[in-house]
Protein backbone atom coordinates (compact mmCIF):
# COMPACT_ATOMS: atom_id res chain seq x y z
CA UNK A 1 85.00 25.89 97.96
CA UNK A 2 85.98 25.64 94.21
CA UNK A 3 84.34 29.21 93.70
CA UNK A 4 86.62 30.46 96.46
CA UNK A 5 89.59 28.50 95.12
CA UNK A 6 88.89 29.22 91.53
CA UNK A 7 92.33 31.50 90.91
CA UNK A 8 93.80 28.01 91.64
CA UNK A 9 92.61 27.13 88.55
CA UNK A 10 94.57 27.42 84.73
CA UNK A 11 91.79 27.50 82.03
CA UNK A 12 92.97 23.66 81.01
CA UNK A 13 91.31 22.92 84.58
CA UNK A 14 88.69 24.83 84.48
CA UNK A 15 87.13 24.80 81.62
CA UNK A 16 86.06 20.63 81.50
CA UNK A 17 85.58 21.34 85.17
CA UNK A 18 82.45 24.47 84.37
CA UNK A 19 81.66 21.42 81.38
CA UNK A 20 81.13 18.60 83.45
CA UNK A 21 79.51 20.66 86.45
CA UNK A 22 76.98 22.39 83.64
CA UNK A 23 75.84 19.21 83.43
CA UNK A 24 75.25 17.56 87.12
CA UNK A 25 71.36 16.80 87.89
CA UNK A 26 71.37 19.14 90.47
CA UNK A 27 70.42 22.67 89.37
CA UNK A 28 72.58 24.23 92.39
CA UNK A 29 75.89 22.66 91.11
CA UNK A 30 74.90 23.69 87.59
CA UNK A 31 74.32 27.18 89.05
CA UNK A 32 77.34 27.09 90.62
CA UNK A 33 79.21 25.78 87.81
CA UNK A 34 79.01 29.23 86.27
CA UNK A 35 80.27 30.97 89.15
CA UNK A 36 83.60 29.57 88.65
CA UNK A 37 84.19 31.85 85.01
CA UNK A 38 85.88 34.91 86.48
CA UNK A 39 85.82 36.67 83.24
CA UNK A 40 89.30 37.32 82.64
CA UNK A 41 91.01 38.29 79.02
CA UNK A 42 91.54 34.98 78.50
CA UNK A 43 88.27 32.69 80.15
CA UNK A 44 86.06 35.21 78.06
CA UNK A 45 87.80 34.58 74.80
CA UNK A 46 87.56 30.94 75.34
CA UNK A 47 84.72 29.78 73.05
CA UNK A 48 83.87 26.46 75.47
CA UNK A 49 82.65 28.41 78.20
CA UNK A 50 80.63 30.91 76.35
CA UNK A 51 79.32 27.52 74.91
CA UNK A 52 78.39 26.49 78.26
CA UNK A 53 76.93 29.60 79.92
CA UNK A 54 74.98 29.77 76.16
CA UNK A 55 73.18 25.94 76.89
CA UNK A 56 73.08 27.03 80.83
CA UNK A 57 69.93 29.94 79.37
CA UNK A 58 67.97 26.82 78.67
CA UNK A 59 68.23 25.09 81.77
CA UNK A 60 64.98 23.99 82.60
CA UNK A 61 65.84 25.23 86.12
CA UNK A 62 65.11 28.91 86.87
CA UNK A 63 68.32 29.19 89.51
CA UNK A 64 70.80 27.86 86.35
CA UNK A 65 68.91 30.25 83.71
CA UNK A 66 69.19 33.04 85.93
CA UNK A 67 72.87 32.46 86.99
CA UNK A 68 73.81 32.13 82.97
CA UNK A 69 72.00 35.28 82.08
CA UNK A 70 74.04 37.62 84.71
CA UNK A 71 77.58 35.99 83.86
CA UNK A 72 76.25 36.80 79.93
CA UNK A 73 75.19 40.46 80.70
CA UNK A 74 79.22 40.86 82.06
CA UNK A 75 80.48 39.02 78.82
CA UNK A 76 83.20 41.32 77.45
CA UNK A 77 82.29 41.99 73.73
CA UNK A 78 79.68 39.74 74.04
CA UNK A 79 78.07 40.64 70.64
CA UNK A 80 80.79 40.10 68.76
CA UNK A 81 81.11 36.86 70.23
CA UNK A 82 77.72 35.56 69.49
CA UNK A 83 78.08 36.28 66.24
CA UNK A 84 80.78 33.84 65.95
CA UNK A 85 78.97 31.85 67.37
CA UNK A 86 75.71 31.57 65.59
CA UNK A 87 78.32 31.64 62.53
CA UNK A 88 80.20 28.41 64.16
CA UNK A 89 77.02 26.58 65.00
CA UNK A 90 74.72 27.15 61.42
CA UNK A 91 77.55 25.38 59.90
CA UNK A 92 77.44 22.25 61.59
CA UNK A 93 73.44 20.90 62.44
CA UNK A 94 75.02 18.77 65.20
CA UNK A 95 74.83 22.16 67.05
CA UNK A 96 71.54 22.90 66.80
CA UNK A 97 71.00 23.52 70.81
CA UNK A 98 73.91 26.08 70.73
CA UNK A 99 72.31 27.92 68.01
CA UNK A 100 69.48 28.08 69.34
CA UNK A 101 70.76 29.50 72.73
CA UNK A 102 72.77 31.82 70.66
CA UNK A 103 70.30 33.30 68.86
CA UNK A 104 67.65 34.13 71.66
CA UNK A 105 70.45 35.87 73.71
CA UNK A 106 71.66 38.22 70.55
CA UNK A 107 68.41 38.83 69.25
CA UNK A 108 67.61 40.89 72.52
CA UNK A 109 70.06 42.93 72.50
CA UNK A 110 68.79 44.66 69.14
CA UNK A 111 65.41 47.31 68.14
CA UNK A 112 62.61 45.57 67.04
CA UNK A 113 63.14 46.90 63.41
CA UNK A 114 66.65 45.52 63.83
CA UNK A 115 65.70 42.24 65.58
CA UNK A 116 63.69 41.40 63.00
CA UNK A 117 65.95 42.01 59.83
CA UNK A 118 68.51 40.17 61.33
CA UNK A 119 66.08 37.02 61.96
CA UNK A 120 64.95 37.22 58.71
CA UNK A 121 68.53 37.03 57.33
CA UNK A 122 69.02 34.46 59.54
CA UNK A 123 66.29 32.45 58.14
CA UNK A 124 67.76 32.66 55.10
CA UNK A 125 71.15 31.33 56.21
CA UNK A 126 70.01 28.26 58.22
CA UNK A 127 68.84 24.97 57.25
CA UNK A 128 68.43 23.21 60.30
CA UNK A 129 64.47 22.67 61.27
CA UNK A 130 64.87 23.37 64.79
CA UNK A 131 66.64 26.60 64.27
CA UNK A 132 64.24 27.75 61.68
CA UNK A 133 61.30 26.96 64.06
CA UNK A 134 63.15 29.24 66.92
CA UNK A 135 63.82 31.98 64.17
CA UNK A 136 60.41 31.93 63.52
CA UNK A 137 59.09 31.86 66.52
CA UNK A 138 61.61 34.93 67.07
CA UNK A 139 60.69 36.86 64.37
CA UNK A 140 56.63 36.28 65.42
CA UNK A 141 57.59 38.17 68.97
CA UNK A 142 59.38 40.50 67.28
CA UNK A 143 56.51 42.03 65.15
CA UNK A 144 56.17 39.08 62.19
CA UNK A 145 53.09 37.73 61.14
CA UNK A 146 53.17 34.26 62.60
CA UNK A 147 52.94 31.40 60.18
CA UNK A 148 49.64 29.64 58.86
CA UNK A 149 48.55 26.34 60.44
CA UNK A 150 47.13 23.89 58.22
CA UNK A 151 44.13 23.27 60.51
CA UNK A 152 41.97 21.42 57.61
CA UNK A 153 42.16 18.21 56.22
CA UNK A 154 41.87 17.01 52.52
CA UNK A 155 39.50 15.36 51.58
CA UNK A 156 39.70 11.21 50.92
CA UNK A 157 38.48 10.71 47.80
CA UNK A 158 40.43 13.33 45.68
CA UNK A 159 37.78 13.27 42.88
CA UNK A 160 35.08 14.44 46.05
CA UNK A 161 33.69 17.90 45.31
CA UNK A 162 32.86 18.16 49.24
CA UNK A 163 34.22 20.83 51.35
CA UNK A 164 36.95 19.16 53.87
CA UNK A 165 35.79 19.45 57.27
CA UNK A 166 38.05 21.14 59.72
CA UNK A 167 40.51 18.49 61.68
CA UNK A 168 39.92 17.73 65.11
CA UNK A 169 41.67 15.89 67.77
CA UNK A 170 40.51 12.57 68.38
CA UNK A 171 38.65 12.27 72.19
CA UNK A 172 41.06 12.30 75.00
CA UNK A 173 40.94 9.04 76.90
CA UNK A 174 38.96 9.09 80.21
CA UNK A 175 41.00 10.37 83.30
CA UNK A 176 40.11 10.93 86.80
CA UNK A 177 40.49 13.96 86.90
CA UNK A 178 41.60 15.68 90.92
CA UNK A 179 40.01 18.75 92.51
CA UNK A 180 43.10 21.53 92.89
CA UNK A 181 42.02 22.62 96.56
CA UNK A 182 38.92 24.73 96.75
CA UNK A 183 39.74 26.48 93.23
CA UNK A 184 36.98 24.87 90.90
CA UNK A 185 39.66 23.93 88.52
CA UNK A 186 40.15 19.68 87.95
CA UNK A 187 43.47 18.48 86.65
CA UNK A 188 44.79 15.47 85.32
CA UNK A 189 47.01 13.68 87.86
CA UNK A 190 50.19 14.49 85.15
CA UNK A 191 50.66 18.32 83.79
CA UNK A 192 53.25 17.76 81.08
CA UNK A 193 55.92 21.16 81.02
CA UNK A 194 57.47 21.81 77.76
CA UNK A 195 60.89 23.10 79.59
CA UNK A 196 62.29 20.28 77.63
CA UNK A 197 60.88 21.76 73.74
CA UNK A 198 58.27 18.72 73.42
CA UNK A 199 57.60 17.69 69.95
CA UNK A 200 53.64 18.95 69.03
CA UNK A 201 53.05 15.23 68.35
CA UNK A 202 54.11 14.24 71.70
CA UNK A 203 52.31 16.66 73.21
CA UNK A 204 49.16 15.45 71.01
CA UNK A 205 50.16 11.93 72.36
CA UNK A 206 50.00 13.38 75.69
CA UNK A 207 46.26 15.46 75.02
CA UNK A 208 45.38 12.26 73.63
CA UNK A 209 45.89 9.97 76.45
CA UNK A 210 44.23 12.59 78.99
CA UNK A 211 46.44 15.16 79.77
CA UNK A 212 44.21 18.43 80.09
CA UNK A 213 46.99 21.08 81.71
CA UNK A 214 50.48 22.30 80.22
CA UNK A 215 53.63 24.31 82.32
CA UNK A 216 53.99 26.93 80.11
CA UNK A 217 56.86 29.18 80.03
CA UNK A 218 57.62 32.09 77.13
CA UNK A 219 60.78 30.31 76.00
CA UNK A 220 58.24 26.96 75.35
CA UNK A 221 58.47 27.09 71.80
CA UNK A 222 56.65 23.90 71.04
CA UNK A 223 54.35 24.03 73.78
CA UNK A 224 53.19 27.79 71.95
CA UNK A 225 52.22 26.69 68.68
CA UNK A 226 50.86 24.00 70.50
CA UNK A 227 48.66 25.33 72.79
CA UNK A 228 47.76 28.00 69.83
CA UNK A 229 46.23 25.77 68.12
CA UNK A 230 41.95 26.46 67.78
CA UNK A 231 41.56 22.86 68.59
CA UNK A 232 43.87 23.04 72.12
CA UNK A 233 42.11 25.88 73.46
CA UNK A 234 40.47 23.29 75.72
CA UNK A 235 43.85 22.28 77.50
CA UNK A 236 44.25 24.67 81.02
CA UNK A 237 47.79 26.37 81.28
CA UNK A 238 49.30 26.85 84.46
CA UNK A 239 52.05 29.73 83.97
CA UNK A 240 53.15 32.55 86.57
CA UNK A 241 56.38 35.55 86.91
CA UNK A 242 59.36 35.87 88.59
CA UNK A 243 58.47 39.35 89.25
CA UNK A 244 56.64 40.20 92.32
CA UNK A 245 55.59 43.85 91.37
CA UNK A 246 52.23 44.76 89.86
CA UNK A 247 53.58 45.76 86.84
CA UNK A 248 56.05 43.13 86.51
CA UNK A 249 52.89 40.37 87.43
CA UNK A 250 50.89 42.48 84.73
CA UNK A 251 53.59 42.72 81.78
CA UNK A 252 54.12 38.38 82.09
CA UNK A 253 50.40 37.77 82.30
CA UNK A 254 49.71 39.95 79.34
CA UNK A 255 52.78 38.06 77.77
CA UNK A 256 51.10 34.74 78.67
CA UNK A 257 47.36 35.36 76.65
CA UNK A 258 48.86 37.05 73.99
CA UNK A 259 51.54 34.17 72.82
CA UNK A 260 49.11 31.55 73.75
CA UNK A 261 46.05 33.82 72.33
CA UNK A 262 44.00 32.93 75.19
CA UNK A 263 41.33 35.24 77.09
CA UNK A 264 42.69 33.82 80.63
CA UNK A 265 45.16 31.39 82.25
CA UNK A 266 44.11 28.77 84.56
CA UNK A 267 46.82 29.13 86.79
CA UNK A 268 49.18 32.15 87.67
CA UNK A 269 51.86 31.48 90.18
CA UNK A 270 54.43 34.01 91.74
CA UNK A 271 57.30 31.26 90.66
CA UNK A 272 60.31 30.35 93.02
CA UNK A 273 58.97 32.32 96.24
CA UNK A 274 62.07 32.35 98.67
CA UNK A 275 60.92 34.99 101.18
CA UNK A 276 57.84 35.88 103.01
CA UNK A 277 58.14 39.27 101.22
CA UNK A 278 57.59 37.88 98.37
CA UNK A 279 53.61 37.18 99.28
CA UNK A 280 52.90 40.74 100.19
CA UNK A 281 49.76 42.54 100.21
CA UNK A 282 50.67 44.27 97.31
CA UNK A 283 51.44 41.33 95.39
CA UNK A 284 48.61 39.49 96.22
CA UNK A 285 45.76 42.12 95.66
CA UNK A 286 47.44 42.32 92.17
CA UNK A 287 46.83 38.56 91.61
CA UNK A 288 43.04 38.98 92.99
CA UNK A 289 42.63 41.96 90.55
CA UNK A 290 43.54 39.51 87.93
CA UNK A 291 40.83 37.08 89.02
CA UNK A 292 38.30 39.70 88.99
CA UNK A 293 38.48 40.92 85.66
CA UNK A 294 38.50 37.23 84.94
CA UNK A 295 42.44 37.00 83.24
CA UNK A 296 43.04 34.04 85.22
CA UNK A 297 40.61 31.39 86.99
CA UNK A 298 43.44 31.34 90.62
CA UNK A 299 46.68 32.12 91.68
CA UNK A 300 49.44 30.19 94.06
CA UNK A 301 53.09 30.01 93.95
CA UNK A 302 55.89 28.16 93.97
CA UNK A 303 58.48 27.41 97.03
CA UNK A 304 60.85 24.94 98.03
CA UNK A 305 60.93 26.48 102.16
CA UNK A 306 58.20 24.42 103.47
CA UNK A 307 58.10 27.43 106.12
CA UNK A 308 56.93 29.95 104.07
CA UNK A 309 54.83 27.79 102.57
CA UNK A 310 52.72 26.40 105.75
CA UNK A 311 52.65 30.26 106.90
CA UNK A 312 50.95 30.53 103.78
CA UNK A 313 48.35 28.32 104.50
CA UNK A 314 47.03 29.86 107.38
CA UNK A 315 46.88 33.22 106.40
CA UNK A 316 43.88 31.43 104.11
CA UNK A 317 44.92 33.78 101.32
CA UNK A 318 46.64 31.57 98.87
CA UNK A 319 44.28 29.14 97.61
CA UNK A 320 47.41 27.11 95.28
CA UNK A 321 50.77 26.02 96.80
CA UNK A 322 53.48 24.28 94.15
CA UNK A 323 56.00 22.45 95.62
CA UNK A 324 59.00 20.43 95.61
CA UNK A 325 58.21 16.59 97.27
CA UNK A 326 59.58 13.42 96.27
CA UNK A 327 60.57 9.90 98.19
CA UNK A 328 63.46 11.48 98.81
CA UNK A 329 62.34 14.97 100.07
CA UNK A 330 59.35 13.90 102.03
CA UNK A 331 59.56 16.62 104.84
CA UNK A 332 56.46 17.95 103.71
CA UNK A 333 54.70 14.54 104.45
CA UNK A 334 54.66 15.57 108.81
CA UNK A 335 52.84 19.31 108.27
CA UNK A 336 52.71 20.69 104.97
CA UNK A 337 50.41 18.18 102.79
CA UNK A 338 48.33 17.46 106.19
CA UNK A 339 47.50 21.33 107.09
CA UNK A 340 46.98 22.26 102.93
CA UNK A 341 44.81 19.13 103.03
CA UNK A 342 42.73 20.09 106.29
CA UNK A 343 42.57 24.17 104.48
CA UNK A 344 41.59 22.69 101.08
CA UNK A 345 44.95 24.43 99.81
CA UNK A 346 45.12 22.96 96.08
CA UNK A 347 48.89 21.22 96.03
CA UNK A 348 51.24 20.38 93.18
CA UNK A 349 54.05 18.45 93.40
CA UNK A 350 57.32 18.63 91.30
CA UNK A 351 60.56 17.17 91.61
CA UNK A 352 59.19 13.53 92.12
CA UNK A 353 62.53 12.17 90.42
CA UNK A 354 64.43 14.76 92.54
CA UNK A 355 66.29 15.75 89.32
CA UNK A 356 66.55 12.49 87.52
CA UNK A 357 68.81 11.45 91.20
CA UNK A 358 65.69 8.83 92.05
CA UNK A 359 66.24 7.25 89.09
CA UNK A 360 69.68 6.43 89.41
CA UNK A 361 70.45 2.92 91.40
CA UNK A 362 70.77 1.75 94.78
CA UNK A 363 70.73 -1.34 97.26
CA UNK A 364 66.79 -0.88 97.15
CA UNK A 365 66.43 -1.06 93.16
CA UNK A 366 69.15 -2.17 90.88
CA UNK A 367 68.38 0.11 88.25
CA UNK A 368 66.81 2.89 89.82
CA UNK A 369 63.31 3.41 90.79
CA UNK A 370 60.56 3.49 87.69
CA UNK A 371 59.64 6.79 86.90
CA UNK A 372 55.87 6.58 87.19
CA UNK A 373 56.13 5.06 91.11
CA UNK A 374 58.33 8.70 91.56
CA UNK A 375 54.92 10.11 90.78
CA UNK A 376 52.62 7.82 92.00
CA UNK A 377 54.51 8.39 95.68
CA UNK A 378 53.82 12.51 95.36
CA UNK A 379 50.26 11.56 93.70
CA UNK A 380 49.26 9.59 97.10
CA UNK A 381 50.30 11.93 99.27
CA UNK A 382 46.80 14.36 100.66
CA UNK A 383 46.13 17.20 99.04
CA UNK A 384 48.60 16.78 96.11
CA UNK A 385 46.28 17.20 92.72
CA UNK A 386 48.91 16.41 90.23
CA UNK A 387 52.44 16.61 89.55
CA UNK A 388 54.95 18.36 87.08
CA UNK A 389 56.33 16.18 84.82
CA UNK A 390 59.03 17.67 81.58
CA UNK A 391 60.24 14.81 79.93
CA UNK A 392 63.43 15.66 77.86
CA UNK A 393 62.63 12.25 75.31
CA UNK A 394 59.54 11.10 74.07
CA UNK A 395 60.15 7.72 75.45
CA UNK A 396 59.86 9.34 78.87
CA UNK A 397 57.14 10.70 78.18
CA UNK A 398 55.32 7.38 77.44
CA UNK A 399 56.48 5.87 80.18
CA UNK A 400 55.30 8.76 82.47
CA UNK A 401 51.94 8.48 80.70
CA UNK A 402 51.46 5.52 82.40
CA UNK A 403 50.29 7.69 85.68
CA UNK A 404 47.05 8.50 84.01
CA UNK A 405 46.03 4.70 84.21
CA UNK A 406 47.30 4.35 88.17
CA UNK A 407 47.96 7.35 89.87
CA UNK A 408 48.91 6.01 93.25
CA UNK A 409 50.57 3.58 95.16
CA UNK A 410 49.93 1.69 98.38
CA UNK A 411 51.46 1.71 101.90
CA UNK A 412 54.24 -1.19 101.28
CA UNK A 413 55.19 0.19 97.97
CA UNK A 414 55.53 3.69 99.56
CA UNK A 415 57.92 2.41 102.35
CA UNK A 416 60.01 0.91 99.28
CA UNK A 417 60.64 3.80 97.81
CA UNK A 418 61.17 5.90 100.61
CA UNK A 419 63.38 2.97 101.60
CA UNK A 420 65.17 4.13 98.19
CA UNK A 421 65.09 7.90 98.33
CA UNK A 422 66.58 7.81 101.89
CA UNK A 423 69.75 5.97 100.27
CA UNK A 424 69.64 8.85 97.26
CA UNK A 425 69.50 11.44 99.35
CA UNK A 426 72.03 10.18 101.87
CA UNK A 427 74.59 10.24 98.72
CA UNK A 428 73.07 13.69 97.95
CA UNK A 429 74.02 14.99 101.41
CA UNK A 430 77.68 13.29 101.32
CA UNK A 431 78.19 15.15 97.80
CA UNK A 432 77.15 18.30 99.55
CA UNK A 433 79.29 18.13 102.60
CA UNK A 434 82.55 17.77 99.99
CA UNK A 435 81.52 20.29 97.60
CA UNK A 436 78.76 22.65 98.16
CA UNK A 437 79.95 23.72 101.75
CA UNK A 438 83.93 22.82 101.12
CA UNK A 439 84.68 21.58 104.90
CA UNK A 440 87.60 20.02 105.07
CA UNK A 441 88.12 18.21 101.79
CA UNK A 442 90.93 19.64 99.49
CA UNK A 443 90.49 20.96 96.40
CA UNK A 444 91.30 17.83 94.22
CA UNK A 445 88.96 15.57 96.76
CA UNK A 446 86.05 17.75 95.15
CA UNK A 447 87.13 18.13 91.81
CA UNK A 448 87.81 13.91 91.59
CA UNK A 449 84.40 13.44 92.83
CA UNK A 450 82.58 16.14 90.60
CA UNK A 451 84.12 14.26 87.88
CA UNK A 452 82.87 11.43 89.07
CA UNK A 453 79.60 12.16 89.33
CA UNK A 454 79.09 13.85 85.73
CA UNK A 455 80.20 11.01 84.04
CA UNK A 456 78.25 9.45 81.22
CA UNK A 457 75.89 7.15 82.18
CA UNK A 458 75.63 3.52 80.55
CA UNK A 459 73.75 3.36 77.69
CA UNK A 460 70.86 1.97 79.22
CA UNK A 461 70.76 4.60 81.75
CA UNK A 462 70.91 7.63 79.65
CA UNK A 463 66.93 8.05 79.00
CA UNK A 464 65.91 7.94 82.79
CA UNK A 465 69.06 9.87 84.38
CA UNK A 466 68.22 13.02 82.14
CA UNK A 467 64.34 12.94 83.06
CA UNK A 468 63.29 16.23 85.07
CA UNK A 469 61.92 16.77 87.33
């Protein structure tokens, strides 16, 4: 309804309104958010939304990323303006995020040759350590030669004439470790993503404490050098395409092993499958192909239509299903999980905190359920190997950790926090009668509630509401 309404709307209104919508925990209303620039002389010059549609390309949901890039790619004089930008943000560290943002989005718009002089210049300007990692990182897809990792320790005693031995990880704590369907692989209940740029120690933390599988996405920074690393190569990666093409499935998988310098992936899914078309013959002879030749140990994909994804299952062809399941989305509980279970379909779970929403509060817990039951719920659920978690702190991600020790819950505990989920996602539909579908609600109604709903949190709520997923 606002997107219809939006010529209602004077840039004073609208652009706090595309601000605070940017930042609701559900990707759809981010996605949305965007929809409401119309591009006009005067919305394009306006430096807050180009701001926002900027820090909407890092969205750790594909639907948001996607919706930013195509209101970008109409941007009028949309060079110029992210060169103010990156000019704006490398003077104040504060806006590190923006830069960031900034930066990837200009950069591709240039040659190679061109790409790279202007990161190196770039490099020269900055100070900021996060935007001199990116730039790097840049300027390594670009054609540089990437930088040196100090993989050897010195030695103790400085007056030693032995040669330093090369540094290894210490011994990841023992896990029990779940089969992923039929595939052969064995996972870790927890597969950390690095959507949310992961520190390297925090991801050691995580390697450490028995993590053995990483999300990986190209724009994972962190989770690159990471996973680059000689003494990572153990860790699996699960990564896939948007593409459903051969050559589209071939260019990300090639883009996969050679940032990650890795012979194979694990994992390859087709990500965000919306329509039976999408699991052709085509594409999935492709995927095969890939197995053969021994680029990637299996294949799945990704779906939140529970339809598609039980025809799936008995076709027999698609040996790895990720999907979306929480307490609060539990439809796949009556058919999904039972028939992937009786197929020995390998099943990962993601959006256990249904976008941070579980962890907000309701009659049922005070404060919001604790993260790791959000997980533990998915985790005892048949057929579900592990779930995706991308912690945006590294608080959360010690909490989460905790999975590892106790990966499940029982029967009462369940009914509690389905007892909770059923209140979130009665709010969740209420929101969605007054805004996504408009009804009969006027156009204040839904603005008074969006605002609402994107309002800060209380301090002590600010870790758990931003966890995802």
């Amino acid at each position: 309804m606002l997107v219809r309404e939006r010529g209602q709307l004077d840039l004073q209104v609208l652009a706090p309104l595309v601000v605070r919508a940017s930042a609701d925990a559900d990707p759809w209303v981010r996605a949305r958010a965007l929809e409401l620039i119309s591009l006009d002389d005067v919305q394009a010059a306006d430096p807050v939304l180009l701001r926002t549609c900027l820090l909407a390309t890092r969205d750790h949901a594909a639907m948001v990323r996607l919706s930013a890039s195509a209101k970008l790619d109409a941007w009028p004089q949309l060079a110029t303006r992210l060169e103010l930008a990156i000019a704006e943000a490398t003077a104040n560290p504060e806006q590190a995020p923006l830069c960031i943002a900034a930066w990837s989005r200009a950069i591709v718009e240039l040659d190679p040759a061109r790409a790279l002089a202007r990161l190196q210049r770039g490099l020269l300007d900055s100070r900021e350590p996060r935007v001199r990692a990116h730039l790097r990182e840049l300027a390594v897809v670009f054609g540089a030669d990437p930088p040196r990792e100090t993989l050897t320790a010195h030695a103790c005693d400085s007056g030693s004439s032995a040669t330093p031995s090369p540094w290894q990880p210490p011994p990841p704590a023992e896990v029990s470790k779940r089969a992923l369907g039929r595939t052969g692989i064995k996972v870790a209940p927890l597969v950390i993503s690095g959507a949310f740029s992961p520190t390297p120690s925090s991801l050691a933390l995580a390697a450490e404490r028995g993590v053995d599988t990483l999300f990986w996405e190209p724009r994972h920074a962190n989770a690159t050098r990471f996973l680059r690393q000689p003494s990572r190569q153990d860790l699996q990666v699960i990564a896939g395409s948007f593409h459903a093409d051969p050559r589209g499935l071939g260019h990300d998988l090639e883009v996969a092993r050679r940032r990650l310098q890795r012979d194979h992936i694990d994992l390859f899914l087709l990500f965000w499958v919306r329509s039976p078309a999408r699991l052709d013959p085509a594409s999935l002879e492709t995927l095969r192909e890939f197995q053969a030749r021994g680029w990637i140990r299996s294949y799945g994909f990704s779906t939140h239509d529970r339809a598609i994804a039980c025809a799936a299952i008995e076709t027999g062809d698609w040996p790895v299903i990720m999907t979306r399941h929480s307490a609060a989305h539990h439809g796949a509980e009556h058919e999904l999980l039972p028939a992937a279970a009786a197929a020995g379909v390998g099943v990962l779970g993601f959006s256990a905190l249904c976008y941070g929403r579980m962890l907000r509060p309701s009659a049922v817990f005070e404060r919001g359920a604790p993260a790791p039951d959000c997980y533990r719920y998915s985790l005892s659920q048949p057929a579900v190997a592990a779930c995706i978690s991308a912690p945006s702190r590294h608080r959360e991600l010690v909490e989460n950790l905790d999975v590892l020790d106790v990966s499940t819950v029982d029967g009462s505990r369940q009914e509690v926090l389905r007892a909770h989920g059923k209140e979130i996602y009665a709010d969740n539909k209420r929101f969605d009668r007054l805004l996504r579908r408009g009804g009969t609600a006027p156009l204040r109604e839904a603005i008074l509630e969006l605002f609402e709903r994107a309002s800060e949190p209380g301090e002590a709520d600010t870790e758990s509401v931003s966890q995802y997923p």
